[in-house]
Protein backbone atom coordinates (compact mmCIF):
# COMPACT_ATOMS: atom_id res chain seq x y z
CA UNK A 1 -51.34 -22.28 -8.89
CA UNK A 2 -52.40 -23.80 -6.37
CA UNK A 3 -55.63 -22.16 -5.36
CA UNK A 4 -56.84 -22.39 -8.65
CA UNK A 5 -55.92 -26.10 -8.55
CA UNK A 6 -58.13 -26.92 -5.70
CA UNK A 7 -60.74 -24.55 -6.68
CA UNK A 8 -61.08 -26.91 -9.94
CA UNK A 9 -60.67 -30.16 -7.80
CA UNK A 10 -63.46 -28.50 -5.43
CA UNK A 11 -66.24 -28.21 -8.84
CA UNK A 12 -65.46 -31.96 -9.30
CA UNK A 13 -63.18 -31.19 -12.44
CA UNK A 14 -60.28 -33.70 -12.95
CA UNK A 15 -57.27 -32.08 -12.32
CA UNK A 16 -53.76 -33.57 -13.60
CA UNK A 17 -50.26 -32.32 -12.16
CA UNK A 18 -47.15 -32.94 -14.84
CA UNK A 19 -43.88 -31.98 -13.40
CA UNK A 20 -41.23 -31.28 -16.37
CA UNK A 21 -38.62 -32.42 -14.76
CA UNK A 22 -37.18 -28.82 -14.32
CA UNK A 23 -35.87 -27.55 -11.17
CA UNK A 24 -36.66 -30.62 -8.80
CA UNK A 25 -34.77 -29.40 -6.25
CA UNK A 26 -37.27 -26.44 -5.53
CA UNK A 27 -40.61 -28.13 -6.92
CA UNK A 28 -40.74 -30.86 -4.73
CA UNK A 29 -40.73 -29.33 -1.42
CA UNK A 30 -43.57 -27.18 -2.63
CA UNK A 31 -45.85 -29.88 -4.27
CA UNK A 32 -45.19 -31.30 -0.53
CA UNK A 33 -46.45 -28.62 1.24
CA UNK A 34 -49.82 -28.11 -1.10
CA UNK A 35 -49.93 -31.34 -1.10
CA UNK A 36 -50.27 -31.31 -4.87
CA UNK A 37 -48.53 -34.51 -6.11
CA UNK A 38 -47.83 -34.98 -9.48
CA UNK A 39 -49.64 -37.82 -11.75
CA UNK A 40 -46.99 -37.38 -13.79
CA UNK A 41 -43.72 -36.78 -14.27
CA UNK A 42 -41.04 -35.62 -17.50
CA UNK A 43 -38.02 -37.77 -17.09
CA UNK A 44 -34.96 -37.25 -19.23
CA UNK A 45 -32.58 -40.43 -18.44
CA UNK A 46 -29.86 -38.31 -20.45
CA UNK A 47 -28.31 -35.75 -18.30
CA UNK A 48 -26.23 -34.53 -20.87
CA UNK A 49 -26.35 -30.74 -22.05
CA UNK A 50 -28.62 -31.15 -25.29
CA UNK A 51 -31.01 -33.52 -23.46
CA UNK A 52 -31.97 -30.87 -21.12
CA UNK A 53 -32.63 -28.41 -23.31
CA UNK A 54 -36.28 -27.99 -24.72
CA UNK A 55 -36.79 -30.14 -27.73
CA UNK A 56 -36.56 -33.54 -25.70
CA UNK A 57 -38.71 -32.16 -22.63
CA UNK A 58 -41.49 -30.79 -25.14
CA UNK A 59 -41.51 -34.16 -26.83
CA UNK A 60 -42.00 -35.91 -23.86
CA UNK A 61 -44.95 -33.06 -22.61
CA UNK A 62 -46.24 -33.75 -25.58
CA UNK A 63 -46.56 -37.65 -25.46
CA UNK A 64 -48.24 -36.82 -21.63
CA UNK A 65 -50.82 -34.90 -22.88
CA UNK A 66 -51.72 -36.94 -26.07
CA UNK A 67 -52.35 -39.61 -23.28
CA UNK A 68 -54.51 -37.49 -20.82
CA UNK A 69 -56.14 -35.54 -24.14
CA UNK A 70 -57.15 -32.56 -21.15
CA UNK A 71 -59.64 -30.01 -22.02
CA UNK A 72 -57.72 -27.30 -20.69
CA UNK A 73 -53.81 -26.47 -19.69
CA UNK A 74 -52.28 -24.17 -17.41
CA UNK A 75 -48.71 -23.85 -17.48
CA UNK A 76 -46.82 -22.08 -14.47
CA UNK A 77 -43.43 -20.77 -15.66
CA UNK A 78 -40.70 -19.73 -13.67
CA UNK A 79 -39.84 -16.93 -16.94
């Protein structure tokens, strides 16, 4: 994802980074090292079984990009 996000940033296109909260452990390092920092950011206070499951962490996707209202999404999946 990242070439196409800098090829975007490059043709003056606003370009938004949401991290889901999923896997930080692995993301983070990597948004490092593109140097592709997230505007924002899914956090579930809850770390309890059912609030990590999909239904609270589309909600909260969701409420992100009724905010931002973006023209386009690209979602990179790990499945």
């Amino acid at each position: 994802m990242a070439p196409v996000y800098r090829a975007l940033r490059a043709t003056g296109e606003r370009v938004c980074v949401l991290h889901t909260g999923q896997h930080d452990d692995m993301a983070w390092p990597l948004y490092r090292f593109f140097a592709m920092r997230p505007e924002y950011e899914v956090v579930l206070s809850d770390r309890a079984p059912a609030c990590r499951t999909s239904l609270p962490r589309l909600a909260r996707v969701g409420e992100v990009l009724d905010y931002v209202a973006p023209r386009g999404v690209l979602v990179h999946g790990d499945t």
